[in-house]
Protein backbone atom coordinates (compact mmCIF):
# COMPACT_ATOMS: atom_id res chain seq x y z
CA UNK A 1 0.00 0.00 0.00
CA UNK A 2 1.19 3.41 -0.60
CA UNK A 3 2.65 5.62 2.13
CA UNK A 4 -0.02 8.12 3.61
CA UNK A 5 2.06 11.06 2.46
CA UNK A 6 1.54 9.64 -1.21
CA UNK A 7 -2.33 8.90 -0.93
CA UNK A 8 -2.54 12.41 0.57
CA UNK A 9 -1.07 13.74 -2.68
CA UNK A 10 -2.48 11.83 -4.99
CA UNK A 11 -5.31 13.69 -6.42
CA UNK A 12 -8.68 14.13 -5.96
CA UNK A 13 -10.25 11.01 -3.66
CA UNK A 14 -10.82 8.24 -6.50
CA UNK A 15 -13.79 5.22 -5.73
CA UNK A 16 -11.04 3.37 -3.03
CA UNK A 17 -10.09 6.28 -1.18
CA UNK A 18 -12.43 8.76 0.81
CA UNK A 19 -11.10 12.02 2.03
CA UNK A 20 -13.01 13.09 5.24
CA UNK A 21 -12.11 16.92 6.91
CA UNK A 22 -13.96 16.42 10.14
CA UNK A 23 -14.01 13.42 12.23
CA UNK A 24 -17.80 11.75 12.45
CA UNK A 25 -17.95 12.72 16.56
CA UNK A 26 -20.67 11.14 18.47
CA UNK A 27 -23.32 12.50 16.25
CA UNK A 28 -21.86 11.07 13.02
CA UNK A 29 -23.04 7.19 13.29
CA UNK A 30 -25.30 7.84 10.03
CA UNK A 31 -22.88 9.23 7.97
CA UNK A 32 -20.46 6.38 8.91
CA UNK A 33 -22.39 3.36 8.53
CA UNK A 34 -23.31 5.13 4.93
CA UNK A 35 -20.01 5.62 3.59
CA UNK A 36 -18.32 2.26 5.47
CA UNK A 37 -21.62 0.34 3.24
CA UNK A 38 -20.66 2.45 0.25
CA UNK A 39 -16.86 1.60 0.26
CA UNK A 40 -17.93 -2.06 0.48
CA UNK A 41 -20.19 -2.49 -1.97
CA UNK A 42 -17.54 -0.56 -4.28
CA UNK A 43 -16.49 -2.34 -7.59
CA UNK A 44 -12.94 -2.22 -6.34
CA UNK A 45 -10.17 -4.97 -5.67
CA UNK A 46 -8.07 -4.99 -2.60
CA UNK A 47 -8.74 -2.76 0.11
CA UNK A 48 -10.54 0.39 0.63
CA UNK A 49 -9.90 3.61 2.66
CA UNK A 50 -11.33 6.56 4.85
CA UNK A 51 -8.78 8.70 5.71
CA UNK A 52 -10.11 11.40 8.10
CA UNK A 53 -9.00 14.81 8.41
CA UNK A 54 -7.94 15.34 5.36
CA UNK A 55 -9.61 17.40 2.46
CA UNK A 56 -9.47 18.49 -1.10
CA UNK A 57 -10.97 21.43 -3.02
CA UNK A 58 -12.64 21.26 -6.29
CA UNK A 59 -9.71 21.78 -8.00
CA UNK A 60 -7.98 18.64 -6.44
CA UNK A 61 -5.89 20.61 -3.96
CA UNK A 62 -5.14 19.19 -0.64
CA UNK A 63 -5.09 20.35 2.41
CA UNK A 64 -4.61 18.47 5.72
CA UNK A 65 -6.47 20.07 9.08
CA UNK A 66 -6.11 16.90 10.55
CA UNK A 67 -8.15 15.82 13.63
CA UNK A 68 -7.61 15.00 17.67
CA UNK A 69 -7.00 11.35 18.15
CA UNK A 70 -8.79 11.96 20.93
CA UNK A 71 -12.34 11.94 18.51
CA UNK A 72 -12.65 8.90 18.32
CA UNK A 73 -11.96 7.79 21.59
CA UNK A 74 -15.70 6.45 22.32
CA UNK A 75 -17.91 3.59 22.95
CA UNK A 76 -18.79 1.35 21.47
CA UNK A 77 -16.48 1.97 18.84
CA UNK A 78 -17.24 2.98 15.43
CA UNK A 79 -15.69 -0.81 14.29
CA UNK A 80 -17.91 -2.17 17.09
CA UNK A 81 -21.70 0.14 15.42
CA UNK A 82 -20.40 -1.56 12.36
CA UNK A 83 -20.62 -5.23 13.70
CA UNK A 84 -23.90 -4.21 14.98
CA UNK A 85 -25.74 -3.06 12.14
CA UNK A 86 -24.68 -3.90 8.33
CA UNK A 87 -24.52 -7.44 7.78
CA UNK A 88 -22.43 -9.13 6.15
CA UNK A 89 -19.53 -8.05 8.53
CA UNK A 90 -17.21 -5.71 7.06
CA UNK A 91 -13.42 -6.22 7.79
CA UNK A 92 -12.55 -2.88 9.15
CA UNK A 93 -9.88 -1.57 11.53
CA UNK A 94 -8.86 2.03 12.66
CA UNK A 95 -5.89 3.67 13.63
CA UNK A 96 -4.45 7.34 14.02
CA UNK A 97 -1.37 8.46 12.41
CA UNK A 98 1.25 11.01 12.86
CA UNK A 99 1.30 13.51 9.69
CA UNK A 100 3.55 16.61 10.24
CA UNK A 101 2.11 18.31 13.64
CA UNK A 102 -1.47 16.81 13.46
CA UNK A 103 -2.79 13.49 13.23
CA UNK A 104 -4.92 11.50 10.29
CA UNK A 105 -7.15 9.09 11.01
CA UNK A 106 -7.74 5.98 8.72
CA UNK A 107 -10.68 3.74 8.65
CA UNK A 108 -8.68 0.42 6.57
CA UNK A 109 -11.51 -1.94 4.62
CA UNK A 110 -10.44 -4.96 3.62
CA UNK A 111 -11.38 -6.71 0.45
CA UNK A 112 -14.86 -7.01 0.45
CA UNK A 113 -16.05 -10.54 -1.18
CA UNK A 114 -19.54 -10.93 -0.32
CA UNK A 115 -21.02 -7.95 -1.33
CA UNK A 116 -23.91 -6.43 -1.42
CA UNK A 117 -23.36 -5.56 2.12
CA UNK A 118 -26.59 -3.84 3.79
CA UNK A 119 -28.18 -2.63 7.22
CA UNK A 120 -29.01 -5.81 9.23
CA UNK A 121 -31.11 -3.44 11.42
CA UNK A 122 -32.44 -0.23 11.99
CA UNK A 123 -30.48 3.00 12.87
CA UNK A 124 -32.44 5.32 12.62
CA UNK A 125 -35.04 7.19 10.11
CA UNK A 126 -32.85 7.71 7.45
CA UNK A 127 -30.80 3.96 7.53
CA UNK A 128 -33.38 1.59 8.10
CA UNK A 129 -32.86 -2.48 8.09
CA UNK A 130 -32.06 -3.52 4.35
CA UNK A 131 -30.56 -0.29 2.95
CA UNK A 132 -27.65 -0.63 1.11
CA UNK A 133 -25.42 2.39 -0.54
CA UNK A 134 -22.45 2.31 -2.82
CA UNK A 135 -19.37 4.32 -3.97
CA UNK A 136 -19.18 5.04 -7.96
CA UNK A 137 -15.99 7.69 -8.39
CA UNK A 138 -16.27 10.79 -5.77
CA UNK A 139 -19.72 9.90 -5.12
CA UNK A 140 -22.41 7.82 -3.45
CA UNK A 141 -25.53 6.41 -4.42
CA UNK A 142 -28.48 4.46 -2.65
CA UNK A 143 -28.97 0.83 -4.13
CA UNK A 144 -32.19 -0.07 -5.68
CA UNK A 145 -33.71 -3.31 -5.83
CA UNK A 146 -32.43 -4.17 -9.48
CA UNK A 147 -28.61 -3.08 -8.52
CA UNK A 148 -29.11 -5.58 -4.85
CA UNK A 149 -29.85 -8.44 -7.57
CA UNK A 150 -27.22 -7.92 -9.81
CA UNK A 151 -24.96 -7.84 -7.01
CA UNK A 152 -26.53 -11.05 -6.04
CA UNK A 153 -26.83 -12.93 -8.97
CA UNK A 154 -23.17 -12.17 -9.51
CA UNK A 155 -21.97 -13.35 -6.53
CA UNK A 156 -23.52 -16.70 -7.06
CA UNK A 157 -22.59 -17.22 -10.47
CA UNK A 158 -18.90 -16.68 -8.99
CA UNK A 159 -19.69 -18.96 -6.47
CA UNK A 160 -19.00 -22.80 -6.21
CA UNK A 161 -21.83 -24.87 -4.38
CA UNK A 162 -20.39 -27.90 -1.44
CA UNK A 163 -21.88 -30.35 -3.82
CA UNK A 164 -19.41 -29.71 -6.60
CA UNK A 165 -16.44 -30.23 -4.20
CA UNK A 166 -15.65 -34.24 -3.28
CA UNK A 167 -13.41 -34.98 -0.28
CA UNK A 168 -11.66 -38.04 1.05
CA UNK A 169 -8.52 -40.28 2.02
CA UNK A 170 -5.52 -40.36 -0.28
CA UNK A 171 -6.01 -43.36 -2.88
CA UNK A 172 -6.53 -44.65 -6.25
CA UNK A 173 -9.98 -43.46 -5.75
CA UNK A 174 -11.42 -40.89 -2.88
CA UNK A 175 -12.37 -43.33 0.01
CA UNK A 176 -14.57 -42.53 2.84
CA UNK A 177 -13.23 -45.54 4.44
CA UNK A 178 -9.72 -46.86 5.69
CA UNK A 179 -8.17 -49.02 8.04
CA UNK A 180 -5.55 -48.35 9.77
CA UNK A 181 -3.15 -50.50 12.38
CA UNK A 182 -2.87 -50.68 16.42
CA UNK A 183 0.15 -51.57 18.14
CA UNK A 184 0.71 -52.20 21.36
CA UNK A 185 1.67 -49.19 23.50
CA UNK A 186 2.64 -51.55 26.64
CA UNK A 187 6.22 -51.58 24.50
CA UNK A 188 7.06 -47.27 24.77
CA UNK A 189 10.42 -47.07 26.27
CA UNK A 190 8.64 -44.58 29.18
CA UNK A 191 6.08 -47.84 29.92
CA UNK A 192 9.11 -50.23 29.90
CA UNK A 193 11.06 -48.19 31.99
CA UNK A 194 8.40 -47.39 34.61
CA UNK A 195 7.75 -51.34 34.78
CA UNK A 196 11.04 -51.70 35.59
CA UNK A 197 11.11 -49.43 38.21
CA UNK A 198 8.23 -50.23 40.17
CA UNK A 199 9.18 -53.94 40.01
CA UNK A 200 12.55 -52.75 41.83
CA UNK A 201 10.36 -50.38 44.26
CA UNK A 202 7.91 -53.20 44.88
CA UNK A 203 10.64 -55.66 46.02
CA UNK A 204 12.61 -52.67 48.65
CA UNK A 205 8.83 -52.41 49.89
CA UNK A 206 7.72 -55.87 50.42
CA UNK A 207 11.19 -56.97 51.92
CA UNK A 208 11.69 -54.27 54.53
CA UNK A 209 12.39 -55.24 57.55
CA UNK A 210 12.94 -59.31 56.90
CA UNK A 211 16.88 -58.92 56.62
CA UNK A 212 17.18 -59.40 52.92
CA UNK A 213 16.60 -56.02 51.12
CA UNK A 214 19.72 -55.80 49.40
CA UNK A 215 20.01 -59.00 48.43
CA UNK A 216 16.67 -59.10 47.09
CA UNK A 217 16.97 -55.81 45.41
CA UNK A 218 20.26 -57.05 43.54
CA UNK A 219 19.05 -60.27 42.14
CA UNK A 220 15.98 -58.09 40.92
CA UNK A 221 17.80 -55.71 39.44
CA UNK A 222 20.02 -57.89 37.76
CA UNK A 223 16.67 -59.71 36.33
CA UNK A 224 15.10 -56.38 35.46
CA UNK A 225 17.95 -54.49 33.55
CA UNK A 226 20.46 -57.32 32.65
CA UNK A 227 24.19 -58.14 34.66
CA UNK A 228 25.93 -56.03 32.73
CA UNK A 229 23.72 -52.72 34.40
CA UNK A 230 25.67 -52.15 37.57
CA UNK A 231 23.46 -52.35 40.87
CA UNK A 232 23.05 -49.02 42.56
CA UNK A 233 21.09 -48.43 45.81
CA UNK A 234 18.67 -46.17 45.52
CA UNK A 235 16.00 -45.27 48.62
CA UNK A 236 12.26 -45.29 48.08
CA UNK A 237 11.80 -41.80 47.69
CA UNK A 238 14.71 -41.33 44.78
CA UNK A 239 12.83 -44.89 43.10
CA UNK A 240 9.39 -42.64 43.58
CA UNK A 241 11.02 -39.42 42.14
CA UNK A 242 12.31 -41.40 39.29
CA UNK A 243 9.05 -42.73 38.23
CA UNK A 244 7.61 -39.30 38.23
CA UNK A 245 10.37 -38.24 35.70
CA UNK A 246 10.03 -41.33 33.32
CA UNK A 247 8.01 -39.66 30.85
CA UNK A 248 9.66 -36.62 30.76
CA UNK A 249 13.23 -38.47 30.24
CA UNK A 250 11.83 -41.07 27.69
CA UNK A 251 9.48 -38.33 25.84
CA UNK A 252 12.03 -38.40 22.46
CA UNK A 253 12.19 -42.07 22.46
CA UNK A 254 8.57 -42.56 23.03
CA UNK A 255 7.66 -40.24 20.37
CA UNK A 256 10.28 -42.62 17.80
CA UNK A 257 8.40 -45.50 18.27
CA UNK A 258 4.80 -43.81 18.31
CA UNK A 259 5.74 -42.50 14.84
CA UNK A 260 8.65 -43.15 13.53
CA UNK A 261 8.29 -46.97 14.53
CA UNK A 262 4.75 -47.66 14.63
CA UNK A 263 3.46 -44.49 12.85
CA UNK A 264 0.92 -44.15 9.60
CA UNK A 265 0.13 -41.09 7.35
CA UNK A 266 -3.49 -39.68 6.50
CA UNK A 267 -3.51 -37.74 3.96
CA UNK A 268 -7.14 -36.33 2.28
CA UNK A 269 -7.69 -35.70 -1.47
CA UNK A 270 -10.05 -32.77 -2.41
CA UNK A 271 -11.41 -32.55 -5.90
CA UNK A 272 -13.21 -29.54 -7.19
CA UNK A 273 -15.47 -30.71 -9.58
CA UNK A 274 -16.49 -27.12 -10.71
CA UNK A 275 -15.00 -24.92 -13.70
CA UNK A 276 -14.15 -22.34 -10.74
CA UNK A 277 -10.72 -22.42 -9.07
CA UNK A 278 -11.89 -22.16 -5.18
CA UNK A 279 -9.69 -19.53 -3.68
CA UNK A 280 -8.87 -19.03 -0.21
CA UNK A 281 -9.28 -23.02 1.16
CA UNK A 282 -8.49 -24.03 4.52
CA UNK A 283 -9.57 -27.41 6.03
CA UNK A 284 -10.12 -28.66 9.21
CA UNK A 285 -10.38 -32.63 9.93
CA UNK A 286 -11.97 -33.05 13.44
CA UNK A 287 -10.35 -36.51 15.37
CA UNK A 288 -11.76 -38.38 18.14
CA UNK A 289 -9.93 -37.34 21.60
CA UNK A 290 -8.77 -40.86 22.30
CA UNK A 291 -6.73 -42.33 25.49
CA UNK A 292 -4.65 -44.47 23.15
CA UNK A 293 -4.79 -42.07 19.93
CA UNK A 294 -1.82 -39.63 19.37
CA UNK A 295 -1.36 -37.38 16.24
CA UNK A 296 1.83 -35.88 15.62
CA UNK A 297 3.03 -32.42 15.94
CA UNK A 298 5.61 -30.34 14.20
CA UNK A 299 6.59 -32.59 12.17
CA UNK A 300 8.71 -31.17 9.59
CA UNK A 301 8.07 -27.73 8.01
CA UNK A 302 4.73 -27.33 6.24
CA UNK A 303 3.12 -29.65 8.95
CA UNK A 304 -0.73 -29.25 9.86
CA UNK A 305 -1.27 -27.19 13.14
CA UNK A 306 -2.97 -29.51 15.73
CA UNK A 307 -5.11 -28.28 18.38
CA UNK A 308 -6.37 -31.10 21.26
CA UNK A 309 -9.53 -30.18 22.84
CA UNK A 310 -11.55 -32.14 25.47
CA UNK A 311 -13.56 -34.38 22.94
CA UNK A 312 -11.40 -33.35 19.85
CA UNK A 313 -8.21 -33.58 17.69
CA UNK A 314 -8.52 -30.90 15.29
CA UNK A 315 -5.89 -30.74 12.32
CA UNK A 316 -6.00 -27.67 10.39
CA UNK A 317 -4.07 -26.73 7.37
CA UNK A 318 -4.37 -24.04 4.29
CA UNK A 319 -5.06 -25.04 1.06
CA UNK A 320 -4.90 -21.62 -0.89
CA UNK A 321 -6.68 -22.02 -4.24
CA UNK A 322 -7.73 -25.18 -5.57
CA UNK A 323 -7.79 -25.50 -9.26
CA UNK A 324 -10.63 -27.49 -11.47
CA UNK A 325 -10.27 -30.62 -12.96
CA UNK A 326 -7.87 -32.49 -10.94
CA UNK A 327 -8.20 -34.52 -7.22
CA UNK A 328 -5.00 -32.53 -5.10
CA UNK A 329 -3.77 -33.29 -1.69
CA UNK A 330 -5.28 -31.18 1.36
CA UNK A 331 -2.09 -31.59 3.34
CA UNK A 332 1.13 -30.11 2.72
CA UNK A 333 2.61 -32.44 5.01
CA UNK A 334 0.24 -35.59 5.76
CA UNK A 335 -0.70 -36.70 9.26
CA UNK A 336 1.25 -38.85 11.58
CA UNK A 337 -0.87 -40.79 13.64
CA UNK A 338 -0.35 -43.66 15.73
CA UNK A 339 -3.25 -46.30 17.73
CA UNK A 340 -3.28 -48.42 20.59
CA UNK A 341 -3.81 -52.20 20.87
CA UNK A 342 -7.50 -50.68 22.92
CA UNK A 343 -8.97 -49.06 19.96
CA UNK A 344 -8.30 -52.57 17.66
CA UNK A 345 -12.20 -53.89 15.99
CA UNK A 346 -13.33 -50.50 16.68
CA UNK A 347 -14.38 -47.76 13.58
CA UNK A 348 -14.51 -43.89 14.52
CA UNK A 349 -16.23 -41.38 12.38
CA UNK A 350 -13.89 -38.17 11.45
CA UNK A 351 -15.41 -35.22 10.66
CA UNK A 352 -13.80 -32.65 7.63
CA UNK A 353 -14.84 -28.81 7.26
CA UNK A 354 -13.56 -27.10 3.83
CA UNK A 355 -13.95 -23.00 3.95
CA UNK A 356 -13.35 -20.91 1.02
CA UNK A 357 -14.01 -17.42 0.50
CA UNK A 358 -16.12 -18.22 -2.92
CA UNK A 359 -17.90 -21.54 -1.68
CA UNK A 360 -21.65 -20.96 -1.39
CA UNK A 361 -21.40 -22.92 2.37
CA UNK A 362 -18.38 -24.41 3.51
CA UNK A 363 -17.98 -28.27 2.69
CA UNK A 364 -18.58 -30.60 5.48
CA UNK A 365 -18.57 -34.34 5.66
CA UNK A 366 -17.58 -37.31 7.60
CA UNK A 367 -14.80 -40.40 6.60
CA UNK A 368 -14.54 -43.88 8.65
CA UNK A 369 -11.25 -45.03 10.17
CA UNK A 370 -11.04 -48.88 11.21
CA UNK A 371 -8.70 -49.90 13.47
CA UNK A 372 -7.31 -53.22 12.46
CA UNK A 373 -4.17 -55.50 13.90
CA UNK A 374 -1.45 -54.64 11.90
CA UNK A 375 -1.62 -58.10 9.40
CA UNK A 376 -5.49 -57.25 9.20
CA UNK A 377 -4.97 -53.50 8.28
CA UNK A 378 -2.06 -54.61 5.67
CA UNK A 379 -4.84 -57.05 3.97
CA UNK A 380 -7.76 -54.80 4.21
């Protein structure tokens, strides 16, 4: 975007830009809403600006009398009247900047997809519910009812419907069914090693007192972690204090075998059926929050962001446009997931969520994961 000096300069304001002498103040929620709707609905790419406090004669000349950041210091917030009352919501932010000795205010619109946007509600006499006003040059009109259905019909021509846009796991074919393997999670290095160590904290326990603890403790040791691991005595608090590190000391090795060892990838396939490229795609894939279920994280660069809620694993990743014509992959990086020996004859329903800034409603579904032993899962 250009510097403020530079759009100050430019000329006379042009259908983006909106040069404003005097602040709105506390009586100016009208005139706002109005010229916010009209910036909107504006047949412009990219974003859109109100800069306030600065002017321009007829003959294009500028002049800057700037305002008191101070103006719009008030509640709710202009942003916040907005949100209240034109529907759909406008992305718009405000800000005061520094320009010479005074300051310039500048109401930033983002780039407005969905238009027409119009008054959700009543203001007042003059903006009632439904209203809708737009910005043509230096100037701005009301919008009747043909110009509201030519903004609509045009959006949905645009538009791709859910039903054109076919989801599911990675294959020859999109499946909405696959099996994967368990294994058994009594083998993590943190599980062996805690085994270990309450077996050696059982036996000091049980033979205090009868005259053989060390004795005991040796030949169990020697059982547990092999002659060639020198014996050590070690009191029943240290044991106890040990066992509460475990997991913390073996959390590398335990995630090696969860997926490096024992690990699977799920990847989805989306396929956009339509002659539209779908722009803007994210996708979320919802998991069951299992006891004996772990996705990976931070896997390598490009990896889905994971998010673990109470009753969810939720993998989210963006897409960016999806092109016609031709099944691609919905993760950069697919998922790393690994199952317990609990979860084996058991099927879970995964739910997917596609958004895109031109689908008519985002794209939601679910997909079946079996969880098979590991010869079962290799035949299915």
């Amino acid at each position: 975007m250009s510097t403020l000096e530079e759009l100050i300069q430019s000329g006379s304001p042009a259908t983006p830009i909106q040069f404003r002498a005097k602040a709105y103040g506390l009586e100016g929620e009208r005139e706002f809403l109005r010229d916010l709707m009209a910036m909107a609905n504006a047949n412009v790419k990219g974003p859109r600006l109100i800069l306030i406090g600065v002017d321009a004669d007829s003959q294009g000349a500028q002049r800057v009398p700037g305002i008191d950041p101070a103006d719009f210091q008030r509640q709710p917030s202009y942003v916040e009247v907005a949100r209240q009352h034109i529907e759909p919501p406008i992305p718009v932010s405000y800000r005061s900047v520094a320009h010479g000795e005074t300051h310039v205010g500048i109401f930033q619109i983002g780039d407005c997809q969905d238009r027409p946007y119009m008054m959700r509600r009543d203001h007042s006499a003059g903006l009632r519910r439904g209203d809708a006003w737009v910005r043509v040059n230096n100037e701005v009109f009301r919008l009747g009812r043909s110009q509201l259905q030519a903004l609509f019909q045009s959006n949905f021509k645009e538009s791709i419907g859910p039903e054109r846009v076919e989801i599911g796991f990675a294959g020859e074919m999109s499946q909405q069914r696959i099996t994967l393997p368990v294994c058994d999670l009594d083998q993590l290095p943190s599980v062996v090693a805690a085994s270990k160590v309450r077996e050696v904290l059982a036996v000091k326990e049980n033979s205090t007192g009868s005259g053989n603890t060390s004795m005991m403790e040796r030949l169990t040791h020697a059982r547990v972690y092999g002659s060639n691991d020198p014996y050590q005595e070690h009191s029943t608090q240290t044991l106890t204090g040990e066992l509460d590190e475990i997991t913390r000391r073996h959390r590398v090795d335990d995630q090696n075998f969860l997926f490096q060892v024992n690990g699977c990838q799920l990847q989805l396939r989306v396929f956009n059926q339509s002659d539209i490229t779908i722009e803007d795609a994210s996708i979320t894939l919802k998991l069951p929050n299992l006891e004996e279920l772990y996705v990976a994280r931070n896997v390598a660069e490009g990896y889905p962001a994971v998010d673990t809620k109470d009753d969810a694993i939720l993998v989210t990743d963006y897409l960016g446009e999806i092109p016609p014509g031709a099944p691609m992959s919905a993760f950069k990086v697919p998922i790393t997931l690994c199952a317990g020996r609990s979860l084996e004859g058991q099927r879970f329903n995964v739910g997917y969520t596609l958004f895109a800034r031109n689908l008519r409603s985002p794209v939601t579904g679910h997909l079946a994961i079996d969880f098979r032993d590991q010869l079962e899962a290799l035949m299915a």
